[in-house]
Protein backbone atom coordinates (compact mmCIF):
# COMPACT_ATOMS: atom_id res chain seq x y z
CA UNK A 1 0.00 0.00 0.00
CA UNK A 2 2.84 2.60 0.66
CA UNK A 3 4.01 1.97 -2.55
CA UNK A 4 0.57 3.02 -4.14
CA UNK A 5 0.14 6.06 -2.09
CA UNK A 6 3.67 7.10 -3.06
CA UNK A 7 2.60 7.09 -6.42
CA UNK A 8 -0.66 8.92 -5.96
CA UNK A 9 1.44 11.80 -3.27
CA UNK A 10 3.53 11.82 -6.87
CA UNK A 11 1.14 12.05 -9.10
CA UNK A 12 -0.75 15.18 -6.89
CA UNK A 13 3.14 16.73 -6.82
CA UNK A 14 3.38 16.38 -10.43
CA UNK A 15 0.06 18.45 -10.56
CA UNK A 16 0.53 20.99 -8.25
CA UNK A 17 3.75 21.66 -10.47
CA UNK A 18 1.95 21.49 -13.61
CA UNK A 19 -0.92 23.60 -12.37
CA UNK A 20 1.80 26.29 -11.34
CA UNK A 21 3.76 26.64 -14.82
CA UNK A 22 0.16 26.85 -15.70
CA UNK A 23 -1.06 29.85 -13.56
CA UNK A 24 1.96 31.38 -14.14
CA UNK A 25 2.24 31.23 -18.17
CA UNK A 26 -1.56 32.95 -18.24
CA UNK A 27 -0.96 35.71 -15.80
CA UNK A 28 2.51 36.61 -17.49
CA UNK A 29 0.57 35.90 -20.57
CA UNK A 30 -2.46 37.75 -19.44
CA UNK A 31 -0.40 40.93 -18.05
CA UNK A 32 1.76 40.96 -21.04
CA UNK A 33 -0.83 41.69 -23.36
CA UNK A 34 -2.55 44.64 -21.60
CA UNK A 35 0.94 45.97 -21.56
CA UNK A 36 1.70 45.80 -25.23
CA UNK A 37 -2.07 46.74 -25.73
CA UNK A 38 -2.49 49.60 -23.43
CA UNK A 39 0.98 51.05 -22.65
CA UNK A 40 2.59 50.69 -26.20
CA UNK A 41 -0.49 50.40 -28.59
CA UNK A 42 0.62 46.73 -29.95
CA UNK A 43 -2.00 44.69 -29.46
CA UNK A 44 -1.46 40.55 -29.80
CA UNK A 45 -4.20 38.53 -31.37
CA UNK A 46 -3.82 35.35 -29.84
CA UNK A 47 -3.08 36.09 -26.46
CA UNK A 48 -6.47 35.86 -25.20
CA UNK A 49 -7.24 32.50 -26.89
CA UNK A 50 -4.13 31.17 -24.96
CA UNK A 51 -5.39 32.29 -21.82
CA UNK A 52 -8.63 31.02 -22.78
CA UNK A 53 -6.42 27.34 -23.44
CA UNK A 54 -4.56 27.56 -20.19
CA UNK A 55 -7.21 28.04 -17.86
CA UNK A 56 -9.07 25.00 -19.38
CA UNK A 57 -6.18 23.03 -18.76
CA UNK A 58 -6.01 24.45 -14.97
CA UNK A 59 -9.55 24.05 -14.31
CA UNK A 60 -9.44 20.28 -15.17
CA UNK A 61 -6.34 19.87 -13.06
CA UNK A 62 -7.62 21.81 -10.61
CA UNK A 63 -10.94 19.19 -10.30
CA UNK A 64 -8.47 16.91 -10.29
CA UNK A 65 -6.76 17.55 -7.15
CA UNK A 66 -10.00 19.01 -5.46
CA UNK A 67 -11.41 15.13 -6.18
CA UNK A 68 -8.75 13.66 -4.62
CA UNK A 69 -9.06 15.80 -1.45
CA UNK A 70 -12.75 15.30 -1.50
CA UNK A 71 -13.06 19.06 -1.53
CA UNK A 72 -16.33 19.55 -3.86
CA UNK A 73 -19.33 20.61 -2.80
CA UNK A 74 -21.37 18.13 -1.28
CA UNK A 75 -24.09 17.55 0.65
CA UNK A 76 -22.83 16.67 3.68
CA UNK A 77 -25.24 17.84 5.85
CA UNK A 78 -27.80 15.86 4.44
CA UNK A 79 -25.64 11.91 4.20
CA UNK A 80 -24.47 13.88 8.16
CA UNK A 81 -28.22 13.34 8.76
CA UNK A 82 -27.90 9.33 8.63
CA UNK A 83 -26.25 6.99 11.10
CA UNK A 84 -22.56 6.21 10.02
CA UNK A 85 -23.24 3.17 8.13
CA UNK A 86 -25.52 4.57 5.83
CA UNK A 87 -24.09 7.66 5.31
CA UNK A 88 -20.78 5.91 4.47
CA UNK A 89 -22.82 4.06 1.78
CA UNK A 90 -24.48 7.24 0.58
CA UNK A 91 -20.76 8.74 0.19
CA UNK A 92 -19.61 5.54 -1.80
CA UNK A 93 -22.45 5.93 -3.81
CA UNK A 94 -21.71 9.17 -4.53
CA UNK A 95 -18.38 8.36 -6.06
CA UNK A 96 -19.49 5.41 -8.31
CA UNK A 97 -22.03 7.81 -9.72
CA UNK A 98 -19.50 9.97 -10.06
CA UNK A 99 -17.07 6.93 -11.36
CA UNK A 100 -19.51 6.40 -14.10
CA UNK A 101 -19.96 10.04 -15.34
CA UNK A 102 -16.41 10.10 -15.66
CA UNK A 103 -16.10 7.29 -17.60
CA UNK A 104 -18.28 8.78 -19.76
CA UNK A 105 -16.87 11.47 -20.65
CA UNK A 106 -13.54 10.02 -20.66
CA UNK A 107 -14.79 7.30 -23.78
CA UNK A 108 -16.90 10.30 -25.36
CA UNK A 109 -13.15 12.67 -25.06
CA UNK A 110 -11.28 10.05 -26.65
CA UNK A 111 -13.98 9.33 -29.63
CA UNK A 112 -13.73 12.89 -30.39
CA UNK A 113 -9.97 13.61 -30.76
CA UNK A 114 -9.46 12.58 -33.86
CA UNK A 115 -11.94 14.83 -35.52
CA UNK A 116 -10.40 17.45 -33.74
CA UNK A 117 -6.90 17.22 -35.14
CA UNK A 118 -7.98 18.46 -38.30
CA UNK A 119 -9.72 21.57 -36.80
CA UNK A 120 -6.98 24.98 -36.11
CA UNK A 121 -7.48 27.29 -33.51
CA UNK A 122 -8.51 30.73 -34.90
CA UNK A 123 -5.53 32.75 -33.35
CA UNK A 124 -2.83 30.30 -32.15
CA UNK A 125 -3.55 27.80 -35.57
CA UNK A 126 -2.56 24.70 -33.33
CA UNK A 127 -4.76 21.75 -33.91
CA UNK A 128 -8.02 21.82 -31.78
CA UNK A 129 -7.10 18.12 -29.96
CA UNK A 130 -4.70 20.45 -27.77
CA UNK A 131 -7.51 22.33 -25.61
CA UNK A 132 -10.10 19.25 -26.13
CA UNK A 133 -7.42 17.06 -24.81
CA UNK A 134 -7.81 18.44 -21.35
CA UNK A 135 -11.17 16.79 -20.57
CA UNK A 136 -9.59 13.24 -21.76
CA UNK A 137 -6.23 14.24 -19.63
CA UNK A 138 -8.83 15.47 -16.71
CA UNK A 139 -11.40 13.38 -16.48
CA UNK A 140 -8.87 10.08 -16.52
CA UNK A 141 -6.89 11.96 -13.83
CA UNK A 142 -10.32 12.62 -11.74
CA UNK A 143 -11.04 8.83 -12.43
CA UNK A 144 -7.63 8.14 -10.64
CA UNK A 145 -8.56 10.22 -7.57
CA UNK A 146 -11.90 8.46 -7.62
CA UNK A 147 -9.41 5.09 -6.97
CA UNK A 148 -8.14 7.04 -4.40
CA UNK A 149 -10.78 7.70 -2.29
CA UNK A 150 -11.94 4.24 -3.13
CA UNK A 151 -8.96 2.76 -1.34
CA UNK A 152 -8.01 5.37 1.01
CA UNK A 153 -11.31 7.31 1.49
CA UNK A 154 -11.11 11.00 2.85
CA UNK A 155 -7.86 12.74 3.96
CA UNK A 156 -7.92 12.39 7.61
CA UNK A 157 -11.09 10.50 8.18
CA UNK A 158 -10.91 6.21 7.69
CA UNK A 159 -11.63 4.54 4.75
CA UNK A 160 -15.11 3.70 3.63
């Protein structure tokens, strides 16, 4: 078991990394462009659809990690309601639910890529699988943290 939770602390690492370089690129990105646009009158097309590409990218990494601490909104004062048993079964429920939603999106993502790679961005003229690619890349990391909680349940509490 240490050995899996090494690789799950790794993989959250890897994100919170990831998620940085991220947050970073768009606000350099972001502040950049209203410099050129506003102090020196040279306005750059593309910068706002590569914001636009790097917060998608952020917000599905950032479900990611929110997953895997169990820190979505809930309704935990309604399963809070129930006597531990049952409410433990509620939660678990929950996250199968939630399992299967994210498998569907993850097969839908994947069946939808290759149409995509012949579609170019407007501004940046990358292929369109780039940005798309973040809800196959996100919803198979979510998936993970789903496993997570599965084996490990919530930080701090005992498993379900």
């Amino acid at each position: 078991m240490k050995i899996i939770e090494r690789f799950f602390k790794l993989v959250e690492d890897l994100l919170r990394v990831v998620s940085f370089v991220l947050l970073t690129l768009m606000v350099l990105n972001i502040a950049g462009n209203v410099l050129l646009r506003y102090v020196f009158k040279i306005p750059i097309a593309w910068t706002e659809e590569l914001a636009r590409y790097l917060m998608i990218w952020l917000s599905f990494f950032g479900m990611s990690l929110a997953l895997k601490r169990d820190e979505h909104v809930n309704l935990s004062f309604f399963t809070s309601l129930f006597p531990g048993r049952i409410e433990r079964l509620l939660i678990f429920l929950s996250r199968v639910i939630i399992l299967i939603f994210l498998g569907f999106v993850f097969y839908h993502s994947l069946k939808i890529i290759p149409v995509l790679s012949k579609q170019k961005s407007s501004a940046l003229q990358i292929p369109m699988y780039y940005p798309y690619l973040s809800v196959t890349v996100g919803s198979a990391l979510m998936i993970l943290h789903i496993f997570y909680l599965f084996l490990f349940g919530k930080p701090g509490n005992n498993k379900i």
